[in-house]
Every structure is written in structure tokens, then in C-alpha cells.
N, C-alpha and C. Protein backbone atom coordinates (compact mmCIF):
# COMPACT_ATOMS: atom_id res chain seq x y z
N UNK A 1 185.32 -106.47 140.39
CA UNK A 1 184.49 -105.37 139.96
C UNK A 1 185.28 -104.06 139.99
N UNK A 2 186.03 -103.58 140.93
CA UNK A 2 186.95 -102.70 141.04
C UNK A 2 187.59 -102.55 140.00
N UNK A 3 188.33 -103.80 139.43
CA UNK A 3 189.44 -103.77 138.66
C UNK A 3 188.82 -103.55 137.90
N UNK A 4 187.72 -103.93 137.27
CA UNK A 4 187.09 -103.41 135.82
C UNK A 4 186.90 -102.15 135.49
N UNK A 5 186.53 -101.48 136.75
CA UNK A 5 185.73 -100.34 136.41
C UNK A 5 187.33 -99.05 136.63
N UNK A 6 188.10 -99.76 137.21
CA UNK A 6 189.63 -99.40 136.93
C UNK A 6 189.88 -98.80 135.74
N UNK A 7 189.55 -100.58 134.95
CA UNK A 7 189.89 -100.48 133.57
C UNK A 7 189.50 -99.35 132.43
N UNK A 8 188.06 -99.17 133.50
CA UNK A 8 187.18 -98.62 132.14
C UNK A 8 187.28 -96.81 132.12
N UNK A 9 187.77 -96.95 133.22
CA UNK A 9 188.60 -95.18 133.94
C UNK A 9 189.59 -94.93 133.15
N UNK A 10 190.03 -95.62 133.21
CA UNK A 10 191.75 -95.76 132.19
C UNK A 10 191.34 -95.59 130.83
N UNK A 11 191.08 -96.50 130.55
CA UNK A 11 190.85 -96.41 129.05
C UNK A 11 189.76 -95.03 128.49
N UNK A 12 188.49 -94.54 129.23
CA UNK A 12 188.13 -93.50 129.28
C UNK A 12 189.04 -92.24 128.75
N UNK A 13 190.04 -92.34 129.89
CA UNK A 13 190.70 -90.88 129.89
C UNK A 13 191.77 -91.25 128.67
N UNK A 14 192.15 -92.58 128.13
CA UNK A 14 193.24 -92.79 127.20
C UNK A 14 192.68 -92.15 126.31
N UNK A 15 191.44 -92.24 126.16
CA UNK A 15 190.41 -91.80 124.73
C UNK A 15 190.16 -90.74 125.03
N UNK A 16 189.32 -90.54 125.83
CA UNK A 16 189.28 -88.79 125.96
C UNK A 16 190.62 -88.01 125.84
N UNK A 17 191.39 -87.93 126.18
CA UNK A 17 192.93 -87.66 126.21
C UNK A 17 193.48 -87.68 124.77
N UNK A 18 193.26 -88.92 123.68
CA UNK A 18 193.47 -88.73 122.61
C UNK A 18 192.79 -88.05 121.72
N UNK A 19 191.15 -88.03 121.91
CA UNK A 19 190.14 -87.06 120.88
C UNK A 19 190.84 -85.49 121.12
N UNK A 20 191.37 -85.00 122.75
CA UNK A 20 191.49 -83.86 122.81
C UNK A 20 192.77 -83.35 122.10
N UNK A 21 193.56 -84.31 122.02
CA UNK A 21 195.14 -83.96 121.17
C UNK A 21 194.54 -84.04 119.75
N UNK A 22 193.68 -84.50 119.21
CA UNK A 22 193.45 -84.08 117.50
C UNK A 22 193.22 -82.98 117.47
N UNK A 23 192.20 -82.38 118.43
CA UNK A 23 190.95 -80.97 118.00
C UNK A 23 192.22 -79.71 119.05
N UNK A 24 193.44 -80.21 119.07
CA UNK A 24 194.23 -78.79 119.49
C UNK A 24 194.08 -77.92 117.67
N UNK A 25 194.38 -76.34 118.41
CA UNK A 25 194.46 -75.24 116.71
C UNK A 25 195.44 -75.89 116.64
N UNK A 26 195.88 -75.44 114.83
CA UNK A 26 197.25 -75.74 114.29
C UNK A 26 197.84 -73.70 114.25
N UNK A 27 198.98 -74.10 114.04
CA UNK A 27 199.70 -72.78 114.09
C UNK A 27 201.02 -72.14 112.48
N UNK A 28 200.77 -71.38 112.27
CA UNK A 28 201.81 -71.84 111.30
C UNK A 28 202.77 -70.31 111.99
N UNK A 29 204.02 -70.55 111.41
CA UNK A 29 205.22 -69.29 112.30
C UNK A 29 205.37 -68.75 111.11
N UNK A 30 205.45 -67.49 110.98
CA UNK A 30 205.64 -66.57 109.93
C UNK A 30 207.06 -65.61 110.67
N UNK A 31 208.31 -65.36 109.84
CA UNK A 31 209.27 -64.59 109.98
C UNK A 31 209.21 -63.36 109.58
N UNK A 32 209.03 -61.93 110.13
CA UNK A 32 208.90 -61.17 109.53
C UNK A 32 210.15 -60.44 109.56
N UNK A 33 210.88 -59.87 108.44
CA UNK A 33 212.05 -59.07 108.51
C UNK A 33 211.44 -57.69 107.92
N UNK A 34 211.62 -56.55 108.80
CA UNK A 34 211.17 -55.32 108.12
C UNK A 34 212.99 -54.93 107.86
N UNK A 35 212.87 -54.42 106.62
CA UNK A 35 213.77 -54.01 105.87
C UNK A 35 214.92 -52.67 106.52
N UNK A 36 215.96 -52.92 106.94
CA UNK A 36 216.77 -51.62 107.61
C UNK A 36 216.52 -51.72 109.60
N UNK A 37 215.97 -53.12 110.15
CA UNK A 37 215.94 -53.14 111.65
C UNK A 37 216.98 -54.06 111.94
N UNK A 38 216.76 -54.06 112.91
CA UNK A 38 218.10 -55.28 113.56
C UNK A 38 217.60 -56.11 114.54
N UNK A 39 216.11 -55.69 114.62
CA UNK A 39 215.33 -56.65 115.94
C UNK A 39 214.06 -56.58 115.34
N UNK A 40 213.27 -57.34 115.49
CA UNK A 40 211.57 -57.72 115.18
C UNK A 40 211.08 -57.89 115.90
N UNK A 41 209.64 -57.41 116.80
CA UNK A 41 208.76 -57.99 118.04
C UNK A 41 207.02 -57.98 117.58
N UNK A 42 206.73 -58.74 116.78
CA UNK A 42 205.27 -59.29 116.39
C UNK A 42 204.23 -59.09 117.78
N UNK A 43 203.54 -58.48 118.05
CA UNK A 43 202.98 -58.76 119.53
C UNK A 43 201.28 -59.03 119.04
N UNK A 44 200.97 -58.83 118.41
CA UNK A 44 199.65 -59.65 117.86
C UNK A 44 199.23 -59.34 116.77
N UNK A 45 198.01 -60.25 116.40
CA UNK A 45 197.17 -60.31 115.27
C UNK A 45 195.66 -60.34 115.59
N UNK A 46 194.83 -59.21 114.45
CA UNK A 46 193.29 -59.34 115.21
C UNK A 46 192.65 -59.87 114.23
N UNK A 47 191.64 -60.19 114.26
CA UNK A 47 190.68 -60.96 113.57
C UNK A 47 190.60 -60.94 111.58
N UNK A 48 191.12 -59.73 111.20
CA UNK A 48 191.48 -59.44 109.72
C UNK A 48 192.99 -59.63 109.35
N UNK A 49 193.40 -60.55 110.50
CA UNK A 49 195.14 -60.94 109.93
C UNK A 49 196.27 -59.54 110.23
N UNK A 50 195.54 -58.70 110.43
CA UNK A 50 196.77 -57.30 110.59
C UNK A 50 197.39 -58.01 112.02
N UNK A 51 198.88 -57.98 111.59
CA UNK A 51 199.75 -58.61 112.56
C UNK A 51 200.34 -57.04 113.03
N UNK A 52 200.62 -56.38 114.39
CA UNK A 52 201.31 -55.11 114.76
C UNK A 52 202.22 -55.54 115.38
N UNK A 53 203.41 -54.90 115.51
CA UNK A 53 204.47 -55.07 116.16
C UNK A 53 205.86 -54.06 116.28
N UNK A 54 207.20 -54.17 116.74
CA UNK A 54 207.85 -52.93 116.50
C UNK A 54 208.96 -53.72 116.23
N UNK A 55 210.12 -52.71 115.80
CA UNK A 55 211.22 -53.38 115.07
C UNK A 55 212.18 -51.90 115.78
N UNK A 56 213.60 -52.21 116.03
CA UNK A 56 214.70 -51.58 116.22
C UNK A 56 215.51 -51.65 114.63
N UNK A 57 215.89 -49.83 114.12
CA UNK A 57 216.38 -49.67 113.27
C UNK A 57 217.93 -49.85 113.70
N UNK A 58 218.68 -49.41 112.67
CA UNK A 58 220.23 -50.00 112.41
C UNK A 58 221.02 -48.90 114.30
N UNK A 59 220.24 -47.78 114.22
CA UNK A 59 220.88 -46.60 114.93
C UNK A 59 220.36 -46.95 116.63
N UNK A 60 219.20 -48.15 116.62
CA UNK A 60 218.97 -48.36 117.97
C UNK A 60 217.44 -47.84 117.72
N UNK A 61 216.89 -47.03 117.28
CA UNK A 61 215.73 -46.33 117.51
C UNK A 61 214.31 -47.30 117.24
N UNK A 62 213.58 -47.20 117.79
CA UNK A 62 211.94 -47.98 118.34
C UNK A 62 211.06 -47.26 117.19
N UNK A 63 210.90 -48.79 116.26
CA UNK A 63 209.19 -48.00 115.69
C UNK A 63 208.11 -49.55 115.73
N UNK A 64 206.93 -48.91 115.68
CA UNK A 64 205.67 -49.65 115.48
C UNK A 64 205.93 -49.69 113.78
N UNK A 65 204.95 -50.75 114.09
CA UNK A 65 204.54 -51.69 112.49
C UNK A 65 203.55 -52.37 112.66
N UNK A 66 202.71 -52.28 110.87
CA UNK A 66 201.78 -53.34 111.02
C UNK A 66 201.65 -53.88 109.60
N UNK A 67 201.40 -55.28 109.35
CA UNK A 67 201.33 -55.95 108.36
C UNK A 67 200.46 -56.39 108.16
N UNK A 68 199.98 -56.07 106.80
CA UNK A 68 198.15 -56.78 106.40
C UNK A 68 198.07 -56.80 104.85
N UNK A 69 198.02 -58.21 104.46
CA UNK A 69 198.46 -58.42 103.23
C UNK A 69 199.49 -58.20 102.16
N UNK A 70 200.47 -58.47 103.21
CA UNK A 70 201.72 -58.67 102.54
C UNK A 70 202.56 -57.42 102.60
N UNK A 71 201.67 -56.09 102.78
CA UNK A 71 202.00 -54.63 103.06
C UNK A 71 202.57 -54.37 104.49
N UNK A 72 204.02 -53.94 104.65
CA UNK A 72 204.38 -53.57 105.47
C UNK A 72 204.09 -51.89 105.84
N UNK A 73 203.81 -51.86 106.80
CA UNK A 73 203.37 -50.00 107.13
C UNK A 73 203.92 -49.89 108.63
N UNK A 74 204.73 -48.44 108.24
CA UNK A 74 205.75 -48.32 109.25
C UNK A 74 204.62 -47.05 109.98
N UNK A 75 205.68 -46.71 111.53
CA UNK A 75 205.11 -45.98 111.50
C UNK A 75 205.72 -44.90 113.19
């Protein structure tokens, strides 16, 4: 009786364990190069896709950015 109900533990969590690896999000990676930096740092995206982030120009210097439909806006 043990061993069965062993079994049925096991196999439980094999299945539960596998339904939960389908329903992970999917992700896709987007590269962004802003034009004239030498570094890129994406730090998020809110609910309308505007991705913000900052980029180092050629001279070293720090700016913010944000991208929302394809429009880069410096700033």
C-alpha cells in the first residue's frame, strides 16, 4: 500500500511538474542600438510597450531613453 501511494506521489508531481513547464511566459530579446552610444541599459517596459533605458555616448556621457513604436526618444 505504501509503495502505491509512493507511486501515485511521484507520478502526481511528474505531471504537475510538467503542466507547470508548458504555462511558463514566453520571452522574446530585442537588441536595442541607439545610434552614436557605446553602451545600452534597457531597465524596463510598462504596460504600452514603452521600453526606458540609458545609453553611454562616444565621449563617456549618460543619457535616458525611451522606445515606443519603433521611435527612439532621447533625452
Amino acid at each position: 500500500m505504501k509503495r502505491l501511494l509512493c507511486g501515485l506521489v511521484a507520478l502526481g508531481l511528474l505531471v504537475g511538474g510538467a503542466r507547470r513547464a508548458e504555462a511558463q511566459p514566453s520571452y522574446v530579446v530585442t537588441t536595442i542600438d541607439v545610434p552614436g552610444s557605446t553602451w545600452t541599459r534597457g531597465f524596463g517596459i510598462n504596460d504600452f510597450g514603452v521600453i526606458v533605458g540609458e545609453y553611454l555616448d562616444v565621449r563617456g556621457t549618460g543619457h535616458g531613453f525611451s522606445l515606443s513604436g519603433g521611435q527612439l526618444h532621447h533625452t
